[in-house]
C-alpha atoms as a PDB file:
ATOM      1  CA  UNK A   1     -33.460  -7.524  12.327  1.00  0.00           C
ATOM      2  CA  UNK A   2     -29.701  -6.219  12.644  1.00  0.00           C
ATOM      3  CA  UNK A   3     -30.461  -3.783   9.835  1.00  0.00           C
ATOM      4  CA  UNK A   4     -33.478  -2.758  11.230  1.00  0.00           C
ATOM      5  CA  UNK A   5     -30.875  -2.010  14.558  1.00  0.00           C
ATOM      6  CA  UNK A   6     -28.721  -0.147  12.764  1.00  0.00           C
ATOM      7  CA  UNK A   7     -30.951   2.142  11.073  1.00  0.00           C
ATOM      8  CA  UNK A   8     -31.848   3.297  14.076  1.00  0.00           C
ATOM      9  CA  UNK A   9     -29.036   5.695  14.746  1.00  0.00           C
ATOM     10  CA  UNK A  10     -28.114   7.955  11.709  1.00  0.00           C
ATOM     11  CA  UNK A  11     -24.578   8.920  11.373  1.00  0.00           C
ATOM     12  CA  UNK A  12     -24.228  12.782  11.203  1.00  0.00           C
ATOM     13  CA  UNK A  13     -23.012  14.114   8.036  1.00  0.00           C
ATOM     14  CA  UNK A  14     -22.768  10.506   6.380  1.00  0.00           C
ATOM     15  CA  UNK A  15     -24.719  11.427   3.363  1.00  0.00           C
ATOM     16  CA  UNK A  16     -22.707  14.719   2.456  1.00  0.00           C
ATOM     17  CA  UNK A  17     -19.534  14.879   3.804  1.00  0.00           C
ATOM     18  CA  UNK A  18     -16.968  13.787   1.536  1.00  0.00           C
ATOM     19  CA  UNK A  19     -15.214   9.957   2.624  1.00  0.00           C
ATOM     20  CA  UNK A  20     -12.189  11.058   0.505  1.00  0.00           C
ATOM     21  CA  UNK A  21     -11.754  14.038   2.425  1.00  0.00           C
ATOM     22  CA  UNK A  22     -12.332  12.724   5.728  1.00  0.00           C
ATOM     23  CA  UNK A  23      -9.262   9.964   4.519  1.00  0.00           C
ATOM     24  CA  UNK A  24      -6.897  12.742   3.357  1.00  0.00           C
ATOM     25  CA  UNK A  25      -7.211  14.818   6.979  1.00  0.00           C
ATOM     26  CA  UNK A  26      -7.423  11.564   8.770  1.00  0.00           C
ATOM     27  CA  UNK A  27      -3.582  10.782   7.065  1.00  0.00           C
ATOM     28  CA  UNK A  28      -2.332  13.955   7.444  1.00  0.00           C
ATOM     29  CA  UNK A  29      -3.237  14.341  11.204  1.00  0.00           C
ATOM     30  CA  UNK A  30      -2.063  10.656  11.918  1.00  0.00           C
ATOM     31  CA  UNK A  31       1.355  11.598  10.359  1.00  0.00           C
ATOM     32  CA  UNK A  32       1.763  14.035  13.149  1.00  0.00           C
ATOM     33  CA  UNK A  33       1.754  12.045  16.001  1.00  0.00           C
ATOM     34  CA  UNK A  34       5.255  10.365  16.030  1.00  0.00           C
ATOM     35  CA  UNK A  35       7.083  13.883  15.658  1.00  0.00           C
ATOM     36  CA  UNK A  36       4.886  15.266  18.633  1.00  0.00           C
ATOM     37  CA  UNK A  37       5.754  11.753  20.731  1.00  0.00           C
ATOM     38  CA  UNK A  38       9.378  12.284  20.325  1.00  0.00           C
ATOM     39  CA  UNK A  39       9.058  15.884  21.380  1.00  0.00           C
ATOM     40  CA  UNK A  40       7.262  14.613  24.603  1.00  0.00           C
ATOM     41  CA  UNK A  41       9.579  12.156  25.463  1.00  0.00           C
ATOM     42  CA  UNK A  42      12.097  14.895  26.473  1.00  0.00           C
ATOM     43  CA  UNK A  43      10.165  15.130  29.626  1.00  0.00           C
ATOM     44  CA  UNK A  44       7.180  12.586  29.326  1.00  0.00           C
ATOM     45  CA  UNK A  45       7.498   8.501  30.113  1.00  0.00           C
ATOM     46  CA  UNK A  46       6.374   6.567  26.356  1.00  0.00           C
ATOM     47  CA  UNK A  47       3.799   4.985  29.085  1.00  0.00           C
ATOM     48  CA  UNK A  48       2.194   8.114  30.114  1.00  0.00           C
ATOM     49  CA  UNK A  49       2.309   9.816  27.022  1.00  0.00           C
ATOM     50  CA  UNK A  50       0.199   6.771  25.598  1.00  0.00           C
ATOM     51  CA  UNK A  51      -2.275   7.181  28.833  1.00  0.00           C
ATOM     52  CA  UNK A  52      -2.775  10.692  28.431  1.00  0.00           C
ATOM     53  CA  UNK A  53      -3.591  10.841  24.421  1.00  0.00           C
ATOM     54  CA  UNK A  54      -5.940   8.144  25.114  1.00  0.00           C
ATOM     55  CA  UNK A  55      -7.638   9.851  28.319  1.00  0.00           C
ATOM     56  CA  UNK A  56      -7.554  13.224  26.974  1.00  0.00           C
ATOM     57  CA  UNK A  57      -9.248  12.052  23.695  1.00  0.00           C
ATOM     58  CA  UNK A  58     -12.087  10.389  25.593  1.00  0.00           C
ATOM     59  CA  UNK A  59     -12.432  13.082  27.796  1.00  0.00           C
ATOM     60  CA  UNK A  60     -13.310  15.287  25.264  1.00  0.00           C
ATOM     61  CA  UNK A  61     -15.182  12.812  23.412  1.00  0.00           C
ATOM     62  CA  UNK A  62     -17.687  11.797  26.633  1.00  0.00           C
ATOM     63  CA  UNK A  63     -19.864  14.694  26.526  1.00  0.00           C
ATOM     64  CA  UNK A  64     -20.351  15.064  23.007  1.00  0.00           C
ATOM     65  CA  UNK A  65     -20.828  10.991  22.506  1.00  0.00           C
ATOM     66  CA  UNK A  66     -22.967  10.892  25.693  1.00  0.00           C
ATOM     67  CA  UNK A  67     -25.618  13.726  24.156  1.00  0.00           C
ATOM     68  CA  UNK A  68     -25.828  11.932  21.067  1.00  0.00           C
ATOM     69  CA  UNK A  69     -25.193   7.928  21.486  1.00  0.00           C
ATOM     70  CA  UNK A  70     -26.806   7.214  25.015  1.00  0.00           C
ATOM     71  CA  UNK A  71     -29.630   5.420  23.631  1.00  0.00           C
ATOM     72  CA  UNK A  72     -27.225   3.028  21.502  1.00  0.00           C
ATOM     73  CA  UNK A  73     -24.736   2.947  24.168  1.00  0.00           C
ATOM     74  CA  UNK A  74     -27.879   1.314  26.242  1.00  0.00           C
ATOM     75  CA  UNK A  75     -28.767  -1.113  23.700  1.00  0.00           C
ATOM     76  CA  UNK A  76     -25.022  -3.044  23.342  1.00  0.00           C
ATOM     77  CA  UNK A  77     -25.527  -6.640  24.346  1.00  0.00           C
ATOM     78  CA  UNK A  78     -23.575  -8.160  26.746  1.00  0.00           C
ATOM     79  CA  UNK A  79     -21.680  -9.544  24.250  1.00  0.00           C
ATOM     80  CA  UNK A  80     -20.607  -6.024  22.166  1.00  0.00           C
ATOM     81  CA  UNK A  81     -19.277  -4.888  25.833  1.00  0.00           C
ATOM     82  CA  UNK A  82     -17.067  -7.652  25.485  1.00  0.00           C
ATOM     83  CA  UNK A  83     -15.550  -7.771  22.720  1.00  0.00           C
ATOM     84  CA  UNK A  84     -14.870  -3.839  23.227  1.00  0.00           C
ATOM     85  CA  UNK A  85     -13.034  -4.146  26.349  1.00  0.00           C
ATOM     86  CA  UNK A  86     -10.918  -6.577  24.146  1.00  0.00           C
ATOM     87  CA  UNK A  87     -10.689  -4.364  21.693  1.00  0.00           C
ATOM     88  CA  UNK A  88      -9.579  -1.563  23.897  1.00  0.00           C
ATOM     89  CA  UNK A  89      -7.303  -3.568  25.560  1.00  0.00           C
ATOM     90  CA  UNK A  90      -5.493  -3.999  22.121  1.00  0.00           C
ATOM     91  CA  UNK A  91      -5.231  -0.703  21.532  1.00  0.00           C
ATOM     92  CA  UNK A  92      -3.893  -0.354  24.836  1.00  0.00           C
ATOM     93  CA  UNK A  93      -0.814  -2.365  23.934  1.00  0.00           C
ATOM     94  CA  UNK A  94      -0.707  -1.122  20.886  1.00  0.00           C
ATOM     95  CA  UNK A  95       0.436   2.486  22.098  1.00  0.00           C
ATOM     96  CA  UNK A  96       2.560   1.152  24.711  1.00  0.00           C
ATOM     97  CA  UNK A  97       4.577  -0.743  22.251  1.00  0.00           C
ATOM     98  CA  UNK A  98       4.833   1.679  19.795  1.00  0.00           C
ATOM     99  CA  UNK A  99       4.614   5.060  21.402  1.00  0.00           C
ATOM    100  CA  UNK A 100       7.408   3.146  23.490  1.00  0.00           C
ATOM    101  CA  UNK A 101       9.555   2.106  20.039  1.00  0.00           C
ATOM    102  CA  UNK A 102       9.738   5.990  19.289  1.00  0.00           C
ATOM    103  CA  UNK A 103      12.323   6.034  22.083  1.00  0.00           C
ATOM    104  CA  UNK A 104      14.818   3.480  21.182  1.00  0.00           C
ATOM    105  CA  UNK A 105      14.898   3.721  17.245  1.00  0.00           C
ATOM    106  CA  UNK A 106      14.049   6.076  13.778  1.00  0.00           C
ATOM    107  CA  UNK A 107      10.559   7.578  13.544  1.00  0.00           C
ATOM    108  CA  UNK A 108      11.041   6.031   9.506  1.00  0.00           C
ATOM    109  CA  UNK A 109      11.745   2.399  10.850  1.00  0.00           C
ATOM    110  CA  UNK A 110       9.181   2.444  13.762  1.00  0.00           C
ATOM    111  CA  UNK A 111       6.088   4.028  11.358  1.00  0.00           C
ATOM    112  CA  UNK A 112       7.075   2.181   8.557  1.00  0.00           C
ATOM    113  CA  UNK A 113       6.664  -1.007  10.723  1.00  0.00           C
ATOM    114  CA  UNK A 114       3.810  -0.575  12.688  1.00  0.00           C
ATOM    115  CA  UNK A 115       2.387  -0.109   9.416  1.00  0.00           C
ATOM    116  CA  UNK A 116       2.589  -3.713   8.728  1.00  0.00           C
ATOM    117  CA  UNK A 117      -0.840  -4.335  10.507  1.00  0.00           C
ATOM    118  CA  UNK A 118      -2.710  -4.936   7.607  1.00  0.00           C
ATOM    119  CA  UNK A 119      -0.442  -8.208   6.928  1.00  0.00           C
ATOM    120  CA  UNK A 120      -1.489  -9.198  10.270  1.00  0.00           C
ATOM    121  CA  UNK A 121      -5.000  -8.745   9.921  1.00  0.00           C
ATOM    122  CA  UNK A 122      -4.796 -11.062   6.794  1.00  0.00           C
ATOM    123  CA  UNK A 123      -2.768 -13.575   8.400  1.00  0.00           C
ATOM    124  CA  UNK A 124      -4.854 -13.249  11.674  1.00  0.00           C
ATOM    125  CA  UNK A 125      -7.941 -14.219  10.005  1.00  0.00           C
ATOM    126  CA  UNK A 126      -6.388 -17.031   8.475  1.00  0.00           C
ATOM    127  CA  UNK A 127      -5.144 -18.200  11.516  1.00  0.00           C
ATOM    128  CA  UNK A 128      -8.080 -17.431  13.634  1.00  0.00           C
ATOM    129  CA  UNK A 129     -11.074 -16.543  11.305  1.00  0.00           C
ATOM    130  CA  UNK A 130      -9.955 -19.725   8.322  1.00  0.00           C
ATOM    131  CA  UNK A 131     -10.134 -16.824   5.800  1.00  0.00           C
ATOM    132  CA  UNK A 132      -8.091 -18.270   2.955  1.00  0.00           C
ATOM    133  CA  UNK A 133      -4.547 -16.396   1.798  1.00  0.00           C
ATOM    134  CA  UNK A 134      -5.011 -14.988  -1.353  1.00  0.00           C
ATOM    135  CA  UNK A 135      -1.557 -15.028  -3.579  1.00  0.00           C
ATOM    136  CA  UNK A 136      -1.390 -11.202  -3.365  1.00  0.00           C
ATOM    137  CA  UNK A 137      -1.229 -11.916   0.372  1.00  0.00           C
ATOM    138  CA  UNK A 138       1.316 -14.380   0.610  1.00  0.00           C
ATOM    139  CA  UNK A 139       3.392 -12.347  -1.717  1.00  0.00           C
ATOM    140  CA  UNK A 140       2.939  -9.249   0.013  1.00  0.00           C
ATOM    141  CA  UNK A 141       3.658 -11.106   3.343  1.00  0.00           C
ATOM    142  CA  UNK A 142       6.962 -12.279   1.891  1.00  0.00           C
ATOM    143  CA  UNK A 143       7.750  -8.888   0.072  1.00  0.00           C
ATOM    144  CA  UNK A 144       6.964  -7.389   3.287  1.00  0.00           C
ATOM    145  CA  UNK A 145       8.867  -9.373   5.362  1.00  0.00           C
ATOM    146  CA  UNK A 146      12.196  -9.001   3.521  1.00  0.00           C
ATOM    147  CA  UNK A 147      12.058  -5.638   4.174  1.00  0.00           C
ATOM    148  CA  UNK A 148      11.391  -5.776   8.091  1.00  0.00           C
ATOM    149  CA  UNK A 149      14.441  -8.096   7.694  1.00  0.00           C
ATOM    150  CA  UNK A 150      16.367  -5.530   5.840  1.00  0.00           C
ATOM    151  CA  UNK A 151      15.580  -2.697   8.527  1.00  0.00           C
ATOM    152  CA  UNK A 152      16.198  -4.892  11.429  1.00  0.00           C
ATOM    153  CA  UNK A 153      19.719  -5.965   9.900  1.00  0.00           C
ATOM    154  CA  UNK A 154      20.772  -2.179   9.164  1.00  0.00           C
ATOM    155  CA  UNK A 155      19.761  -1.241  13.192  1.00  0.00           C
ATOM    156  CA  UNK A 156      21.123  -4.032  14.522  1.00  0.00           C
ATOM    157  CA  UNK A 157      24.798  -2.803  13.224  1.00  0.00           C
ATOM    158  CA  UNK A 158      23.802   0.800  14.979  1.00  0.00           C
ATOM    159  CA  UNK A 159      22.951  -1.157  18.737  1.00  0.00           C
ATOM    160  CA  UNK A 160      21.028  -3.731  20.202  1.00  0.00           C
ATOM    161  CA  UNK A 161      17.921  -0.584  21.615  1.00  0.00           C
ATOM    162  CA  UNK A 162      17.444   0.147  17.648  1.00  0.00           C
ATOM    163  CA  UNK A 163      16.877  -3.149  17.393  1.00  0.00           C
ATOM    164  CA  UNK A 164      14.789  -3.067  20.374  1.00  0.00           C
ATOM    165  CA  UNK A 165      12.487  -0.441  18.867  1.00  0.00           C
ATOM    166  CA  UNK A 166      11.824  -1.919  15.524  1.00  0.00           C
ATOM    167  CA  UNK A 167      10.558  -5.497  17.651  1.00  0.00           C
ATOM    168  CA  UNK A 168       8.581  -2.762  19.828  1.00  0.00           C
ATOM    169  CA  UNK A 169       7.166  -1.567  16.254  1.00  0.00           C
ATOM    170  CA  UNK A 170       6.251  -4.957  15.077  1.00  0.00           C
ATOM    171  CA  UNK A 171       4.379  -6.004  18.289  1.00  0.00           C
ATOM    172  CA  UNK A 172       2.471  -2.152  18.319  1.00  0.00           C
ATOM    173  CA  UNK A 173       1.690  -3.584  14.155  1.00  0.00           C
ATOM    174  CA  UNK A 174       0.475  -7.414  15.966  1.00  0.00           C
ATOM    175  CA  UNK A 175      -1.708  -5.538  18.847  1.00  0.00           C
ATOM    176  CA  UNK A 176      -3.153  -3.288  16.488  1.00  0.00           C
ATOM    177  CA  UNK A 177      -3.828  -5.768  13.856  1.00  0.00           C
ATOM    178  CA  UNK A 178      -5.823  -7.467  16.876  1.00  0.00           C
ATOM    179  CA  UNK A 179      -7.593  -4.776  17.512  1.00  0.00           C
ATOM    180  CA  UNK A 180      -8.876  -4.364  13.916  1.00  0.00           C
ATOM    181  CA  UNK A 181     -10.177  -8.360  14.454  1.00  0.00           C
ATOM    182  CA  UNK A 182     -12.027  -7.996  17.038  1.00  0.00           C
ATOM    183  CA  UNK A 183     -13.759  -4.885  16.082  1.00  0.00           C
ATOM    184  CA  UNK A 184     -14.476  -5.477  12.444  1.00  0.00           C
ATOM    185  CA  UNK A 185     -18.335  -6.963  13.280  1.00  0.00           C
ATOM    186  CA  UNK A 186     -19.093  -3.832  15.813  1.00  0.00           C
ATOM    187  CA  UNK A 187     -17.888  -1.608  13.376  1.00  0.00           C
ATOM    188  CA  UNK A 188     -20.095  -2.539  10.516  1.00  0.00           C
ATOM    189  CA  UNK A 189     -23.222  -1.924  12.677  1.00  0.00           C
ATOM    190  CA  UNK A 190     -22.224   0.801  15.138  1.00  0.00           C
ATOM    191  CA  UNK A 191     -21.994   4.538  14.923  1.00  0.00           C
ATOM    192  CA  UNK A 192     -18.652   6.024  15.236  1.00  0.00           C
ATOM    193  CA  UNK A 193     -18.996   7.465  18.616  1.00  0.00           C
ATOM    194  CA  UNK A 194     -20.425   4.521  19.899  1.00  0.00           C
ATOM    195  CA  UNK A 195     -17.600   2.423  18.677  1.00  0.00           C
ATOM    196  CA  UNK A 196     -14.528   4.779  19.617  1.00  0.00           C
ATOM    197  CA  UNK A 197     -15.695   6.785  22.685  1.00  0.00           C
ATOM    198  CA  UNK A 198     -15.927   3.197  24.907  1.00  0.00           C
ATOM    199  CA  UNK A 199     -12.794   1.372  22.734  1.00  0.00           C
ATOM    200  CA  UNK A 200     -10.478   4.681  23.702  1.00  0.00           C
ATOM    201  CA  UNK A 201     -12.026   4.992  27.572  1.00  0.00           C
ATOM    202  CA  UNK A 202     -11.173   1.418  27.629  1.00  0.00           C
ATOM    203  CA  UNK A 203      -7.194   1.700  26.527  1.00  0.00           C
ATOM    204  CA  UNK A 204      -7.402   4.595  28.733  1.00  0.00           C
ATOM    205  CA  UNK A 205      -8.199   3.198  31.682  1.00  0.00           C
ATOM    206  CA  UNK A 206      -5.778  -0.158  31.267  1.00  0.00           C
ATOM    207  CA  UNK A 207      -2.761   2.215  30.628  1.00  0.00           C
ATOM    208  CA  UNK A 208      -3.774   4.759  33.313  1.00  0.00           C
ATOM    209  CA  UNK A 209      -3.717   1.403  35.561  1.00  0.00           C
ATOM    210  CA  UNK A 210      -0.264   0.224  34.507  1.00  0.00           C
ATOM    211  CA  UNK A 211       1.829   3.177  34.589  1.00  0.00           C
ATOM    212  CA  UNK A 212       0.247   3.773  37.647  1.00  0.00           C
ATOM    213  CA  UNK A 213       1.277   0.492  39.210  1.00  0.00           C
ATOM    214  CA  UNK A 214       4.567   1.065  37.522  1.00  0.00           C
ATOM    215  CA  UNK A 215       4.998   4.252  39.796  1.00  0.00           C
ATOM    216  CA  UNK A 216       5.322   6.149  36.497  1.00  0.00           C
ATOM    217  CA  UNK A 217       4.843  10.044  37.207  1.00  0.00           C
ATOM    218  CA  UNK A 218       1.637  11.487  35.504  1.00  0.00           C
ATOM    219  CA  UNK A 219       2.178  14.304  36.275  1.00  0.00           C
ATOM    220  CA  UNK A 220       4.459  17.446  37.308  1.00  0.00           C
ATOM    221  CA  UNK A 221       5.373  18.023  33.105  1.00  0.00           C
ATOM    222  CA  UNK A 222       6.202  21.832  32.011  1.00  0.00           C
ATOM    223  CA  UNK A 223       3.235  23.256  30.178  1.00  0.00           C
ATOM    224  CA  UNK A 224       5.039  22.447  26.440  1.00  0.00           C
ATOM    225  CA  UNK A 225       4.906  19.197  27.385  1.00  0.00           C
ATOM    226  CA  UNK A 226       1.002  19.223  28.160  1.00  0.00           C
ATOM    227  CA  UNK A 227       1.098  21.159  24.911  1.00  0.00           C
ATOM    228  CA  UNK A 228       2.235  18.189  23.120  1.00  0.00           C
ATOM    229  CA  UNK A 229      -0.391  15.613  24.951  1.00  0.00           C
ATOM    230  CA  UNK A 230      -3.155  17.797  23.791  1.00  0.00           C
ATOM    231  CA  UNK A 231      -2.280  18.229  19.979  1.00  0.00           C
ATOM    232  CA  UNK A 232      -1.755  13.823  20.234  1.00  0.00           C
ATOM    233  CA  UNK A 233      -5.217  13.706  21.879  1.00  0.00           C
ATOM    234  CA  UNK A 234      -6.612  16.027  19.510  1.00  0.00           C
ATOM    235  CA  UNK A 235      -5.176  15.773  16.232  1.00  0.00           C
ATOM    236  CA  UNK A 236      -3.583  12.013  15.558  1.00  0.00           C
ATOM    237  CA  UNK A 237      -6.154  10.274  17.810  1.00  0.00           C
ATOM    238  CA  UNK A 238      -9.205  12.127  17.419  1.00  0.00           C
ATOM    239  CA  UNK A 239      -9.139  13.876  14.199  1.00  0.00           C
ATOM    240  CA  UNK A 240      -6.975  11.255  13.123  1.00  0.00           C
ATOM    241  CA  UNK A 241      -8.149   7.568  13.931  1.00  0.00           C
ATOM    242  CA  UNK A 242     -11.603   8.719  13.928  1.00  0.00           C
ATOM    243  CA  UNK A 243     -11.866  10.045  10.449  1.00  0.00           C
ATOM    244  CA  UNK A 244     -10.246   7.258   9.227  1.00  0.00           C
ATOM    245  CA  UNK A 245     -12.540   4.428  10.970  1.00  0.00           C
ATOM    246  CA  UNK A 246     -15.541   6.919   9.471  1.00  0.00           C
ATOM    247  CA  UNK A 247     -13.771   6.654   5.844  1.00  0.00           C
ATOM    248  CA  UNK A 248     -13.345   2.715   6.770  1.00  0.00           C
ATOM    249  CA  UNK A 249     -17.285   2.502   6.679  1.00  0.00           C
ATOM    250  CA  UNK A 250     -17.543   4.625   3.465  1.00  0.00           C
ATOM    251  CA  UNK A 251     -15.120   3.605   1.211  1.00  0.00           C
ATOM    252  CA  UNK A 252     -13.661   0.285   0.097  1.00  0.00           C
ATOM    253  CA  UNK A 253     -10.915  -1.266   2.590  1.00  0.00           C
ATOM    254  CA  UNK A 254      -8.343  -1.780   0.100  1.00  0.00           C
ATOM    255  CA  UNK A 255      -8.570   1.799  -0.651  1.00  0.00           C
ATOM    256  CA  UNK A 256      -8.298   2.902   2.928  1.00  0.00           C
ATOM    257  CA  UNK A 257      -5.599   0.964   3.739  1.00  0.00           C
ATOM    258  CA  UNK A 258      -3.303   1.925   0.165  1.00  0.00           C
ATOM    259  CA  UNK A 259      -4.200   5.391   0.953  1.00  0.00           C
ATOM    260  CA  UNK A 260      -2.950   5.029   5.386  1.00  0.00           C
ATOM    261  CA  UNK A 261       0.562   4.007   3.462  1.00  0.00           C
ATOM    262  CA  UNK A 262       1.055   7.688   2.999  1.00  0.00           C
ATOM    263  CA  UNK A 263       1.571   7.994   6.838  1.00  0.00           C
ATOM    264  CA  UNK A 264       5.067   6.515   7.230  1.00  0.00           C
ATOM    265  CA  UNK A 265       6.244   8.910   4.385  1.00  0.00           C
ATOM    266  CA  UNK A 266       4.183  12.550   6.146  1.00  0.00           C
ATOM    267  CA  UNK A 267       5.729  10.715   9.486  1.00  0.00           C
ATOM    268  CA  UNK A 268       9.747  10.402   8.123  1.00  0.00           C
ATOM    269  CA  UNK A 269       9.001  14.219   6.137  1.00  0.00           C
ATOM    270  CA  UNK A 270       7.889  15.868   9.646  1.00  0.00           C
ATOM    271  CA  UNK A 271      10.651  14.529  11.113  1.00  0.00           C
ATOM    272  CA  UNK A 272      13.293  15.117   9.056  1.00  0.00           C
ATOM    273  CA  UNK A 273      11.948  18.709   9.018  1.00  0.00           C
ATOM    274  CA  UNK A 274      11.420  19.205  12.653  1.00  0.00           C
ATOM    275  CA  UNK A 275      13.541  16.303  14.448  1.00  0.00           C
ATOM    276  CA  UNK A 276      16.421  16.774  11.927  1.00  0.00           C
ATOM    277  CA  UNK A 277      16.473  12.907  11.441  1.00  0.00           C
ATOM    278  CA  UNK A 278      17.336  12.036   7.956  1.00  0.00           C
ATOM    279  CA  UNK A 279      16.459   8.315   7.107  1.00  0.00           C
ATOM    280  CA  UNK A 280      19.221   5.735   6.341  1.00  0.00           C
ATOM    281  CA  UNK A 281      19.768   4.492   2.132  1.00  0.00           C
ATOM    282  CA  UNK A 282      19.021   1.187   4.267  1.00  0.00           C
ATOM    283  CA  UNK A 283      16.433   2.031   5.904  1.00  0.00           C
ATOM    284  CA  UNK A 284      14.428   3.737   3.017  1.00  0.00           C
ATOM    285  CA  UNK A 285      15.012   0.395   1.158  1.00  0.00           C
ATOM    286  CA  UNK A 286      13.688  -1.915   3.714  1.00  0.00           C
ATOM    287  CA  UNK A 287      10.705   0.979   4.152  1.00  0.00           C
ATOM    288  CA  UNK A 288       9.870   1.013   0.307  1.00  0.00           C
ATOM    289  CA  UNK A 289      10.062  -2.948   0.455  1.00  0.00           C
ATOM    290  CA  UNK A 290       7.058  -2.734   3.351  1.00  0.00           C
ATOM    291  CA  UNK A 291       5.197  -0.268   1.837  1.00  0.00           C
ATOM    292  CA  UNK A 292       5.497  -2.126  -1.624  1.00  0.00           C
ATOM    293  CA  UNK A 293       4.450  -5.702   0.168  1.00  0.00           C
ATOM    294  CA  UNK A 294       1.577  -4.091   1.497  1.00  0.00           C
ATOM    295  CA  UNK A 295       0.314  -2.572  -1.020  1.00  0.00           C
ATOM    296  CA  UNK A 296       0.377  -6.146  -2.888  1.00  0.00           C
ATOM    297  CA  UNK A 297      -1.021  -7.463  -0.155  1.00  0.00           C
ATOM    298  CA  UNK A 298      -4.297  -5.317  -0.347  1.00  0.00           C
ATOM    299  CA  UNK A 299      -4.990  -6.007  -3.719  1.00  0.00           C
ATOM    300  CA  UNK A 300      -6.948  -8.910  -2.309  1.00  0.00           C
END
């Protein structure tokens, strides 16, 4: 009867448009995000520059979602409400945390370490779900771990707020990895713009609420600034995260997620190019180590 559900709503451009395509723009425009953040925070609190991707990207996403998904956005149960609010809420954190690690340490050591979400999502739902560890896991977890070690040690000799940023990092990686939990089951029966539009309204309106309680201005930025909110809304959120939740549901997760460790590396390129910030022998080490531990990790 959930099948039946689901067939109800096609998915635009599901049966022609390319899944491997839609995973190499969604990497490419998610590598351009931390670059953009840092040239924001010139002028723009981490806070607010989290609130405004997520509010500008649902802004531009409500009309278009509510022309095509009003039906299915009618039909949610109680429940699916739910467990999105949760799952925007997640996502909520997640930006704060690691839009907010972008100011205190490397854009190599914060990517490469938010990038260790996929470790939590296996050792979430063995904590949570009683999924059983695979060895790959458990090897990947320790492989991985090392290396988070490794980068933590080499920042921790350059000041206490690196070290600051890479724990911001980790818990942006943990929030994440909760949102992927709780959304995995509306995921596999939702449309895309049913799933996204009310998950990113949601983070939207929990970090508009904070920094906003915070006293945090939201306002008052020169127009580069706005410039910068715009491309994050547009290209790493939208273009971005959407293309790779629509690859998600088209291609094989261990795929997906090998393929999403090529946005640390675009991430540390751009900004050695623009930003001028040329990794650590250290840090690259301890980044290779993550990289390798997830990708052992994933096997599974």
């Amino acid at each position: 009867m959930q099948a039946d559900k689901t067939r109800a709503y096609p998915r635009p451009f599901a049966s022609h448009f390319p899944p491997h395509l839609a995973l190499v723009v969604g990497v490419l425009a998610a590598s351009t995000a931390s670059p953009m953040i840092r040239l924001a925070q010139a002028e723009v609190n981490s806070l607010a520059i989290a609130a405004w991707r997520l509010t500008l990207a649902s802004l531009i996403l409500a009309p278009i979602t509510l022309a095509t998904r009003r039906e299915e956005l009618r039909s949610l149960a109680r429940r699916d409400w739910l467990l999105m609010l949760g799952s925007g809420a997640m996502l909520a954190v997640h930006f704060a945390t690691w839009i907010s690690s972008l100011a205190y340490t490397s854009v190599a050591a914060s990517v490469v370490l938010v990038s260790t979400s996929p470790l939590f999502v296996g050792l979430g739902s063995f904590l949570i779900l009683r999924e059983r560890m695979s060895r790959p896991l458990v090897i990947g977890l320790a492989i991985a771990t090392l290396g988070s070690v490794i980068i933590g040690m080499d920042d921790w000799g350059q000041g206490t707020h690196r070290l600051t940023g890479d724990l911001l990092a980790l818990a942006g990686a943990l929030s994440v990895a909760g949102y992927f939990l709780i959304g995995r089951r509306l995921r596999a029966r939702l449309s895309l713009l049913a799933y996204v539009f009310p998950v990113y309204s949601t983070a939207a309106v929990v970090l508009m609420a904070v920094a906003v309680l915070a006293r945090i201005p939201l306002g008052g930025y020169p127009p580069i600034h706005w410039l910068w909110l715009l491309l994050l809304a547009l290209g790493p959120q939208i273009t971005g995260h959407s293309s790779l939740n629509w690859a998600l549901r088209h291609l094989p997760a261990t795929y997906v997620t090998l393929a999403v460790l090529g946005e640390p590396i675009g991430s540390s390129i751009l900004a050695w190019i623009i930003l001028g910030e040329v990794p650590g022998i250290i840090t690259l080490l301890g980044g290779a180590l993550v990289l390798t531990g997830i990708a052992v990790a994933t096997r599974s």
